[in-house]
Structure formats: C-alpha cells, structure tokens
C-alpha atoms as a PDB file:
ATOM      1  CA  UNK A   1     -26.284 -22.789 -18.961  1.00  0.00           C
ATOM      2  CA  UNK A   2     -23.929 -21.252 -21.672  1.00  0.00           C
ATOM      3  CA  UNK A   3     -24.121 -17.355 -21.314  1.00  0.00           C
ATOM      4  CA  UNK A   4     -23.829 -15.896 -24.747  1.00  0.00           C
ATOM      5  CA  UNK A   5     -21.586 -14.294 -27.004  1.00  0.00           C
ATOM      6  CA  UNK A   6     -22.720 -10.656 -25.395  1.00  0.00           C
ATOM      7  CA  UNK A   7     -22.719 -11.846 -21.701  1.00  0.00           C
ATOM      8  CA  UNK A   8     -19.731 -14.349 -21.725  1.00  0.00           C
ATOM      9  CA  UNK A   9     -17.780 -15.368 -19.141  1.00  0.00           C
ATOM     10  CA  UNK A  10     -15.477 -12.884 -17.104  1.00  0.00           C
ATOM     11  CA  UNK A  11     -11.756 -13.928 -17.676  1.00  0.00           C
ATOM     12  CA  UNK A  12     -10.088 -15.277 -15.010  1.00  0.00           C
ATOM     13  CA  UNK A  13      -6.869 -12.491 -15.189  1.00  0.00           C
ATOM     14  CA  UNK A  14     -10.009 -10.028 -14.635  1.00  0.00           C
ATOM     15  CA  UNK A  15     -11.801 -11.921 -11.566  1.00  0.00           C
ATOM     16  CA  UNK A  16      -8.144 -11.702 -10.188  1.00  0.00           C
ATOM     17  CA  UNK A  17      -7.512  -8.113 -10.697  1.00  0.00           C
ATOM     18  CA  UNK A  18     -10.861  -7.647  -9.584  1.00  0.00           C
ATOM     19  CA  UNK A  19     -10.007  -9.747  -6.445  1.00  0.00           C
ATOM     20  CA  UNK A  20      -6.405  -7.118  -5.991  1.00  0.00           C
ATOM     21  CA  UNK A  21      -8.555  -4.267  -5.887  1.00  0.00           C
ATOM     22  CA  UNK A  22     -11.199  -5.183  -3.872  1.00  0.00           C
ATOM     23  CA  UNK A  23      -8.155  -6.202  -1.364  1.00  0.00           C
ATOM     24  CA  UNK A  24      -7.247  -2.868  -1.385  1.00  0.00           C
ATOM     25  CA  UNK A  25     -10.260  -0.791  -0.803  1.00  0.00           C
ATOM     26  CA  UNK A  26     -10.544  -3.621   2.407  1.00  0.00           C
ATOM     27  CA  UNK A  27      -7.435  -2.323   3.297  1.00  0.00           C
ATOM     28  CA  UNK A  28      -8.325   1.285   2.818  1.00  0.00           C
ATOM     29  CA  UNK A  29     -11.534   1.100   4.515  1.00  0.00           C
ATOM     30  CA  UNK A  30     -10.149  -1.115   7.527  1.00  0.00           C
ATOM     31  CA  UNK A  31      -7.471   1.457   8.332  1.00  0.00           C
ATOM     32  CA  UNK A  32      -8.695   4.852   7.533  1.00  0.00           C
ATOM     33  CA  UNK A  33     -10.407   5.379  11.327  1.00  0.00           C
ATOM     34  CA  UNK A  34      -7.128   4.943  12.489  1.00  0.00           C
ATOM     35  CA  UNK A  35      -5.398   7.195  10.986  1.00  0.00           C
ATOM     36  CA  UNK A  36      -4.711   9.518  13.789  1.00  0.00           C
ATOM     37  CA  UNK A  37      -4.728   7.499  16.502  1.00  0.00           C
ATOM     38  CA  UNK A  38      -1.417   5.691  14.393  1.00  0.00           C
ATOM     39  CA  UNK A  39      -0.089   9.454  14.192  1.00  0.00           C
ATOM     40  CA  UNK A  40      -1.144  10.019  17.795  1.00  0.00           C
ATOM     41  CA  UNK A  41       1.076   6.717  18.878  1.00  0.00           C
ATOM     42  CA  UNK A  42       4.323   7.824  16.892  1.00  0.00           C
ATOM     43  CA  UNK A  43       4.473  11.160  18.955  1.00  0.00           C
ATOM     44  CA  UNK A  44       3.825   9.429  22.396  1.00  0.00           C
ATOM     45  CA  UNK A  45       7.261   9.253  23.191  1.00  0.00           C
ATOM     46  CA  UNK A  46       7.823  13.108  22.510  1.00  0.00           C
ATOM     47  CA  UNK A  47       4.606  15.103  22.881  1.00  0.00           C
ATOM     48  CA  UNK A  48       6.895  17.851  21.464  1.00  0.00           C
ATOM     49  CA  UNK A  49       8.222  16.248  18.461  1.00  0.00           C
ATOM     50  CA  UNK A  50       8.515  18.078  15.257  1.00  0.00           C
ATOM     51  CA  UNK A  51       6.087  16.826  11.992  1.00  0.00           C
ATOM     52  CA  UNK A  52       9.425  15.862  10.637  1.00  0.00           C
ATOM     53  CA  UNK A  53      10.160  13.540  13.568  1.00  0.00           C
ATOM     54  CA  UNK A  54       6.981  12.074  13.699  1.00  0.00           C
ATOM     55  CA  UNK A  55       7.220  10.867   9.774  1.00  0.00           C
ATOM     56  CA  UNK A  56      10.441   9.120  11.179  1.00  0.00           C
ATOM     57  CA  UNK A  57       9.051   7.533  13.589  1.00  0.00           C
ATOM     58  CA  UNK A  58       5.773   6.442  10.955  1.00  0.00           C
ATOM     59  CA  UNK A  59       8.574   5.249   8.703  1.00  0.00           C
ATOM     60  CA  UNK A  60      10.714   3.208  11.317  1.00  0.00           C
ATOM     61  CA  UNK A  61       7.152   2.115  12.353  1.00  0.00           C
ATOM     62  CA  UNK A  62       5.847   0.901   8.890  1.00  0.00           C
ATOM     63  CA  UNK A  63       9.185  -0.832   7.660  1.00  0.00           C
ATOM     64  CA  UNK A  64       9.619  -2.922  11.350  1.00  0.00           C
ATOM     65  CA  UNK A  65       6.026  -3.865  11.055  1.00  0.00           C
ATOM     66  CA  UNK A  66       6.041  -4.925   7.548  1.00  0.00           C
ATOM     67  CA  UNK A  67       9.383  -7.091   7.308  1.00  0.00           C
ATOM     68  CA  UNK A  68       8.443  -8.518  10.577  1.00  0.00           C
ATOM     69  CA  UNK A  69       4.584  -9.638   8.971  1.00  0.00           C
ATOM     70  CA  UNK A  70       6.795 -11.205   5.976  1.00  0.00           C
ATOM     71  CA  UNK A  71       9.628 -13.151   7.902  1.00  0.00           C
ATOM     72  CA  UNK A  72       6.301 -14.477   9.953  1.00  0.00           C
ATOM     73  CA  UNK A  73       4.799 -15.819   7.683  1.00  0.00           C
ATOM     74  CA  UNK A  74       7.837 -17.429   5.722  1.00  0.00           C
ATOM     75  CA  UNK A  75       8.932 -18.624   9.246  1.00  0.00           C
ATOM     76  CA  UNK A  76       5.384 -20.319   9.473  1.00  0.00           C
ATOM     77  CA  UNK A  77       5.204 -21.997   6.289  1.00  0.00           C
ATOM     78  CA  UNK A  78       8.714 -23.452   7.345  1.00  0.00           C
ATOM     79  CA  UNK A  79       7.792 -25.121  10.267  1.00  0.00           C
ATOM     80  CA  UNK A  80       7.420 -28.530  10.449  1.00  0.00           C
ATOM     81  CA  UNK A  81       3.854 -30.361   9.309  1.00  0.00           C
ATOM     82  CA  UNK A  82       2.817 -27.110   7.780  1.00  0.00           C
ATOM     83  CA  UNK A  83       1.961 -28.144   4.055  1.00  0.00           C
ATOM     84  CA  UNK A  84       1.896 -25.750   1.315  1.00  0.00           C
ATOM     85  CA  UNK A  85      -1.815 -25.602   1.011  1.00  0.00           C
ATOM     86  CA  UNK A  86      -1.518 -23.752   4.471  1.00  0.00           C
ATOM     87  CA  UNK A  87       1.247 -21.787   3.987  1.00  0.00           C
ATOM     88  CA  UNK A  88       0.137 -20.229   0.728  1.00  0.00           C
ATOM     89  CA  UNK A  89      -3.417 -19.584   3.402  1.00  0.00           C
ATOM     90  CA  UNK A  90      -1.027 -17.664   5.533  1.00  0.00           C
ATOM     91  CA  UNK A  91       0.488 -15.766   2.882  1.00  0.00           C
ATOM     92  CA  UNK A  92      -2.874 -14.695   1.271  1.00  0.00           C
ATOM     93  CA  UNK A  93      -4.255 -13.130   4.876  1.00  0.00           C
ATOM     94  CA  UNK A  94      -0.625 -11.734   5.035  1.00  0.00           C
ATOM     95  CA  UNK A  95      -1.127  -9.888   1.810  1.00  0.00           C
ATOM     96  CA  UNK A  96      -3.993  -8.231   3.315  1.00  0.00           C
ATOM     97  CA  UNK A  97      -1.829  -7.012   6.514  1.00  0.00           C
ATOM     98  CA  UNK A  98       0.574  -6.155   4.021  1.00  0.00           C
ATOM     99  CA  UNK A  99      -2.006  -3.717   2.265  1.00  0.00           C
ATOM    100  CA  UNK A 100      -3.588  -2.682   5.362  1.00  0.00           C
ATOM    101  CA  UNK A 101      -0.256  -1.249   6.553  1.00  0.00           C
ATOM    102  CA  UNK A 102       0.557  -0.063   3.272  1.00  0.00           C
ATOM    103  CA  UNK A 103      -2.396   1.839   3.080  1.00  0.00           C
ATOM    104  CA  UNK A 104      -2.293   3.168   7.050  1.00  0.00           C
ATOM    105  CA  UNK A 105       1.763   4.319   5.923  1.00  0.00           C
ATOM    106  CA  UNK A 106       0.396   6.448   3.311  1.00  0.00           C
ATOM    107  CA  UNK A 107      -2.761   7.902   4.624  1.00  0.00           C
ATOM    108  CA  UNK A 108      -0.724   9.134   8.163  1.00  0.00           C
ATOM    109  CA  UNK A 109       1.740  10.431   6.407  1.00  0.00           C
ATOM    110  CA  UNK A 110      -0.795  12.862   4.740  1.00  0.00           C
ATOM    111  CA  UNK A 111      -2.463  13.679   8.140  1.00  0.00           C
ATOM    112  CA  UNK A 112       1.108  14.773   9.189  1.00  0.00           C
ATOM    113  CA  UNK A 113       1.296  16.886   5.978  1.00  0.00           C
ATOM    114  CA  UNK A 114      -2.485  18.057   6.282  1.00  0.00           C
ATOM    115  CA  UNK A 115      -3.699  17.298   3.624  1.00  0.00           C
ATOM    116  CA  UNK A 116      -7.456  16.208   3.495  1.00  0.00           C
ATOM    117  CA  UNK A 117      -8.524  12.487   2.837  1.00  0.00           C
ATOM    118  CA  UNK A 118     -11.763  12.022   3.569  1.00  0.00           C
ATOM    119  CA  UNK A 119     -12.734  11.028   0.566  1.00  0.00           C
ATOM    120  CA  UNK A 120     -12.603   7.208  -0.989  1.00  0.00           C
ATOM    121  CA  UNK A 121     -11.103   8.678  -4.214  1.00  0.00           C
ATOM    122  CA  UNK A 122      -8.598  10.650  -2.800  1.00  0.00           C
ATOM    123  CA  UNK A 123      -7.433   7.861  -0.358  1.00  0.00           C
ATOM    124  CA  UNK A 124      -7.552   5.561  -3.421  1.00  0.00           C
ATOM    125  CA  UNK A 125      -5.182   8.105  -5.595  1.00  0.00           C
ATOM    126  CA  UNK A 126      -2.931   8.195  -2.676  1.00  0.00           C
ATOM    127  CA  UNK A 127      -2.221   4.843  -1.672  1.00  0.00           C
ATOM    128  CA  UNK A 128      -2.152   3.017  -5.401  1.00  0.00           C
ATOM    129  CA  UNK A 129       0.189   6.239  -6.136  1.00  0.00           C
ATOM    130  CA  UNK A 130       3.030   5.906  -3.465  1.00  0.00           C
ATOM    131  CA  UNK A 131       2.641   2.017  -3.772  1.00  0.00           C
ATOM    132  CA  UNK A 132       3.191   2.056  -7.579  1.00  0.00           C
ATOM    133  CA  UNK A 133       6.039   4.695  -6.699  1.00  0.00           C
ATOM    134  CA  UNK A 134       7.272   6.604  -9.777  1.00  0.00           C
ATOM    135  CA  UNK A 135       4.136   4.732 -12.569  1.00  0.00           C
ATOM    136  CA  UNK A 136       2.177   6.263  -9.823  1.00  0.00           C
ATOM    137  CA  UNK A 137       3.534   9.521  -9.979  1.00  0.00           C
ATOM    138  CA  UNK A 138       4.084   9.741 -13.416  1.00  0.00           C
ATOM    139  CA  UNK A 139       0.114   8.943 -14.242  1.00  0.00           C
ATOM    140  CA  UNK A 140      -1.279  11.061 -11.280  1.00  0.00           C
ATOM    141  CA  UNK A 141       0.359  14.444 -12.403  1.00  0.00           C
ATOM    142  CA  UNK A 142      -0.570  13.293 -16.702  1.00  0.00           C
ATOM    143  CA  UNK A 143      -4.001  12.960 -16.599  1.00  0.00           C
ATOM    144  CA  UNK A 144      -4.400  15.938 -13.549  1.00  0.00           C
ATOM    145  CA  UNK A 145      -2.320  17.804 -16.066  1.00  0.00           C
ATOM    146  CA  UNK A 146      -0.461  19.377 -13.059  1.00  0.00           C
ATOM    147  CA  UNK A 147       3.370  19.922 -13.219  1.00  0.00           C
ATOM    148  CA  UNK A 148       5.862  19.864 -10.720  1.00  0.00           C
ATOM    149  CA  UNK A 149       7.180  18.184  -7.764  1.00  0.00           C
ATOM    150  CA  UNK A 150       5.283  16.411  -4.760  1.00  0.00           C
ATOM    151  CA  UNK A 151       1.740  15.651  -6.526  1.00  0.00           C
ATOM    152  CA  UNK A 152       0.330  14.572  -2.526  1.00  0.00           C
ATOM    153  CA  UNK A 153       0.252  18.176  -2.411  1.00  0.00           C
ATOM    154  CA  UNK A 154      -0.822  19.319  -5.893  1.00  0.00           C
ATOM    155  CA  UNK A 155      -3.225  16.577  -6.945  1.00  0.00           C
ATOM    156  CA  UNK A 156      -4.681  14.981  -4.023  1.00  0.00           C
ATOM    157  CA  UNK A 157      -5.795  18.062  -1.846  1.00  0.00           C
ATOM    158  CA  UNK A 158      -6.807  19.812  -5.110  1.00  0.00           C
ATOM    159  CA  UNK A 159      -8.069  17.765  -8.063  1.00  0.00           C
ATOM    160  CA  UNK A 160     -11.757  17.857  -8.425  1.00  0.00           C
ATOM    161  CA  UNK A 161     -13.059  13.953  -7.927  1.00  0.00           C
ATOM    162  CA  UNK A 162     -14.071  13.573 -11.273  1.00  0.00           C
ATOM    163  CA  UNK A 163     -10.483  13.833 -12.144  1.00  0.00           C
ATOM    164  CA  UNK A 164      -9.434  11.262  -9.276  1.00  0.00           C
ATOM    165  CA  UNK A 165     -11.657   8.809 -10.172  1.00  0.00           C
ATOM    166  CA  UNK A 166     -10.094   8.687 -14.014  1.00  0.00           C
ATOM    167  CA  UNK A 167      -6.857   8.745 -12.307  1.00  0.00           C
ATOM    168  CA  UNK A 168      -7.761   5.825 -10.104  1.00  0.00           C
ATOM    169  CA  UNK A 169      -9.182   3.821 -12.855  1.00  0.00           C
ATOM    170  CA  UNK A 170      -5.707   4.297 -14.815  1.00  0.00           C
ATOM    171  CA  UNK A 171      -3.833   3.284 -11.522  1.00  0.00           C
ATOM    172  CA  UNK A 172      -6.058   0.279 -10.728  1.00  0.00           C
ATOM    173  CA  UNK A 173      -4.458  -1.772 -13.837  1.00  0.00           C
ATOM    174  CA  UNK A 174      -1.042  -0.430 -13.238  1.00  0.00           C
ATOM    175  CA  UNK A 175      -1.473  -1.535  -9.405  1.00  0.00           C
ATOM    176  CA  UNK A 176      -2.988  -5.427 -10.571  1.00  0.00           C
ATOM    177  CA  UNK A 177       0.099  -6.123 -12.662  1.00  0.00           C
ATOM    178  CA  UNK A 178       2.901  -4.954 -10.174  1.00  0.00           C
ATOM    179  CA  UNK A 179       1.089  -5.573  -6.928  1.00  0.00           C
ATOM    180  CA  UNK A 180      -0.147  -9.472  -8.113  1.00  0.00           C
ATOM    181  CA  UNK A 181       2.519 -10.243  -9.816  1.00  0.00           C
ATOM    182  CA  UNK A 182       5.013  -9.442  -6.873  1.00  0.00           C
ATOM    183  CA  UNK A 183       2.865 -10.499  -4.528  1.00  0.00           C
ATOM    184  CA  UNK A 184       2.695 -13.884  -5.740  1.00  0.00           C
ATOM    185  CA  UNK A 185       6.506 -14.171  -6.379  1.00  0.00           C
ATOM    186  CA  UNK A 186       7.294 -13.374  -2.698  1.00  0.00           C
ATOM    187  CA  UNK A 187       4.264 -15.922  -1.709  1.00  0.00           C
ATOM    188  CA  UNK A 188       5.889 -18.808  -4.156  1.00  0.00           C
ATOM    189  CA  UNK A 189       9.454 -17.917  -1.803  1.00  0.00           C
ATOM    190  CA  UNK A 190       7.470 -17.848   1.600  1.00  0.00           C
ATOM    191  CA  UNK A 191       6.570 -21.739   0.748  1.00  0.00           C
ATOM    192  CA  UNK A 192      10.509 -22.508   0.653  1.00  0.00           C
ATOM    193  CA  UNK A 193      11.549 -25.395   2.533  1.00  0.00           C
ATOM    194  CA  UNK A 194      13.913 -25.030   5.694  1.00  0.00           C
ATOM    195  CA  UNK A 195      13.640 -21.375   7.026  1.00  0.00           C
ATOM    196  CA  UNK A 196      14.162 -19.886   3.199  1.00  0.00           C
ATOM    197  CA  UNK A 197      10.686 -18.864   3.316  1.00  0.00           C
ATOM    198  CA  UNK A 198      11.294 -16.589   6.506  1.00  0.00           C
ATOM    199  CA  UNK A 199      14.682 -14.729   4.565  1.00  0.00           C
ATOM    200  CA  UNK A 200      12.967 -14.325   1.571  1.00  0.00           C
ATOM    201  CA  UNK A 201       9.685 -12.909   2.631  1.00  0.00           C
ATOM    202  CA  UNK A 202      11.183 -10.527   5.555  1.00  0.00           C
ATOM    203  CA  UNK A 203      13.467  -9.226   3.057  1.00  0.00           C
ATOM    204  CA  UNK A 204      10.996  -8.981   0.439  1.00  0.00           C
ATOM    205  CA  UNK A 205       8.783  -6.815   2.732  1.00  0.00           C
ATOM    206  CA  UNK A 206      11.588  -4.986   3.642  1.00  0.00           C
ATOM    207  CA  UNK A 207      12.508  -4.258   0.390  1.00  0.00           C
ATOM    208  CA  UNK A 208       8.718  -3.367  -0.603  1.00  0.00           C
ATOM    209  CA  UNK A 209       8.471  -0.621   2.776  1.00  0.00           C
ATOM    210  CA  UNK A 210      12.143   0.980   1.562  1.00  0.00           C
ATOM    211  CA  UNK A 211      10.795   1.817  -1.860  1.00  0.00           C
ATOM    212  CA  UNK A 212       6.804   2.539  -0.470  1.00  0.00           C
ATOM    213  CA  UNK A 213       8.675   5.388   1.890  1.00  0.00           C
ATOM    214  CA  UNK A 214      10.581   6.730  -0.491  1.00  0.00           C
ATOM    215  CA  UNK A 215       7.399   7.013  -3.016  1.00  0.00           C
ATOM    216  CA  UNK A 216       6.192   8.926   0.067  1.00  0.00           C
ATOM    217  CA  UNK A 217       8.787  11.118   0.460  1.00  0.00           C
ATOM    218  CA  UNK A 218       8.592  12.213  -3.239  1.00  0.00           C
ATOM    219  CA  UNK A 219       5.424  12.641  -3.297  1.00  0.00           C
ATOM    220  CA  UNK A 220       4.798  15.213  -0.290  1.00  0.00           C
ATOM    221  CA  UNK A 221       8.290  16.520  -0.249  1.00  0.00           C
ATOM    222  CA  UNK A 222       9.678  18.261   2.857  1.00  0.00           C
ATOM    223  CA  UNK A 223       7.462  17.485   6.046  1.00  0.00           C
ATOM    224  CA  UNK A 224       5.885  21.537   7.300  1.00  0.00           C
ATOM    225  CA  UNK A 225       7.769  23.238  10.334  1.00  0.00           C
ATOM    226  CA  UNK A 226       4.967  23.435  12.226  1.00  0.00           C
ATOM    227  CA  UNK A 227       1.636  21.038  12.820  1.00  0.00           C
ATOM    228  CA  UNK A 228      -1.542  22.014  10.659  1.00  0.00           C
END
C-alpha cells in the first residue's frame, strides 16, 4: 500500500542514522553497570594508585583493547575462504565493541573524576561529546551557554536535563555523519585482500582511541589529587 504524501516513507540516510544511534545507546546501556568494576580492575595492580594513575592505566587499557578489536577483525576478513559478505558481518558486530568500549572509556573516566552519570542524558552528552572531540565540545558548552574549559565538569554534572536532552539531539546528527561515515571507511579497508585489512583497521582504531583520549582529557582537565 502507498503511504501518503503526509505519512511517506522514512529516507533511507534517516533509518541509518537512526540505526547509529540506536547502536550507541546499546552500547551505553550494555556498559554502564560496569563502570566501576572497569575502574576497580585498572587499580588492581596498585591498590594505592593515585586518580591520575588510574586514568593511565583506563587509557593504556582502552587504546590496547580497541586497536587490538580492529586488527581482529581486518585479520579475519583476510583469511582465507572468508568472503566479503562475512567480513563486512564481522566488522558490523565490531562496530558495536568499538562503541561499547568507547562508551565504557568515557563513562570511567568520569567515575574517576566524580562526576555523576546516572542519568541516560548525561551519559548520552558525555560519550557523543568526547567521541565527536572538539564539534562535541564546541556544541555542549553553546547551547549550555557555559564558558570555559573542561565542560565534563561544567555541563554534565550541572546542566538541568532539559538542557542535555537539546544538547543530545544537536550531537546525535553531528555523531551520524562522523561516526557512519568513518565507520564505514575503516569497514570498506578491513575487507582488503592479503592482511591489508588487519593494518588498516588496527591502525584505524588506534588512531580513533588517540584522539577519543585526548577529547577526554580536554574535557575533564586535570584528574583530582585525591579519590571522591
């Protein structure tokens, strides 16, 4: 049946963006109880180490995990009898890993700092805005009309939710164009014949954690002397 000219079809660039943002609140949702057991592991091998310390160890933890996810994958696809149709499968469940760690980098990182994310908006705000690095930034502290450095601190922890969720809805279209249209690039170089697809998409990853940890950085600024 034809809808009509009021209820048309949904484009297809929106079903995808749709599709990227759902991914992400999957991501959110699967990794936010584990929060502090992630922060918990990172101090295991110095029960006395310092908040700063322990965001070292998050970061060396994030940026080993993700570039070893990507070469994975691009190793898989390389393999012999693996067709294309399979590796781009592997490369679509390794975009939610991806995510997943993403989002479990940002949201520990904030535990460390103390500041409160219980709720979806604010774990939205602060994912989308260290992944989308300085867009992210740039839109958080515009519409919260808050000036200054390290918006974690200034926006997340304190902007009422009404605010968030315009924030969020601002980020959402600024995270479908970078996010899916990276993604798929490094997916298109996982596929590459001969072990190309392992370089490309462990580097890629690589790449991708470098630039998500220094969003972080800027975004909470100095890590506190002291645990909250």
């Amino acid at each position: 049946m034809a809808a009509d000219a009021l209820d048309g079809p949904v484009p297809e660039a929106a079903v995808r963006g749709q599709r990227v943002l759902d991914l992400l609140d999957k991501a959110i949702s699967i990794q936010s109880p584990l929060v502090r057991k992630n922060v918990a592991r990172a101090r295991q091998r110095n029960p006395e180490a310092t908040p700063a310390q322990v965001i070292r160890n998050l970061e060396r933890m994030y940026v080993s995990a993700l570039a070893g996810s990507g070469a994975a994958v691009g190793g898989s696809a390389a393999a012999p009898g693996v067709g294309t149709g399979v590796a781009l499968a592997l490369s679509a469940g390794e975009a939610l890993s991806s995510l997943e760690l993403s989002a479990l980098f940002a949201l520990s990182i904030a535990e460390v700092h103390g500041i409160p994310i219980d709720e979806i908006e604010r774990r939205r705000t602060l994912v989308m805005g260290i992944m989308l690095g300085g867009t992210g930034s740039t839109t958080i502290t515009k519409i919260a009309e808050r000036t200054g450095q390290h918006w974690g601190r200034q926006v997340v922890a304190k902007v009422p939710v009404e605010t968030l969720r315009q924030i969020n809805g601002v980020l959402g279209k600024h995270f479908i164009t970078k996010y899916g249209t990276k993604q798929g690039i490094i997916v298109l170089g996982r596929v590459a014949p001969f072990g190309i697809g392992a370089v490309i998409g462990g580097s890629a990853n690589a790449a991708i954690a470098a630039l998500t940890v220094k969003a972080s950085r800027r975004a909470f600024g100095p890590p506190p002397t002291t645990w909250p």
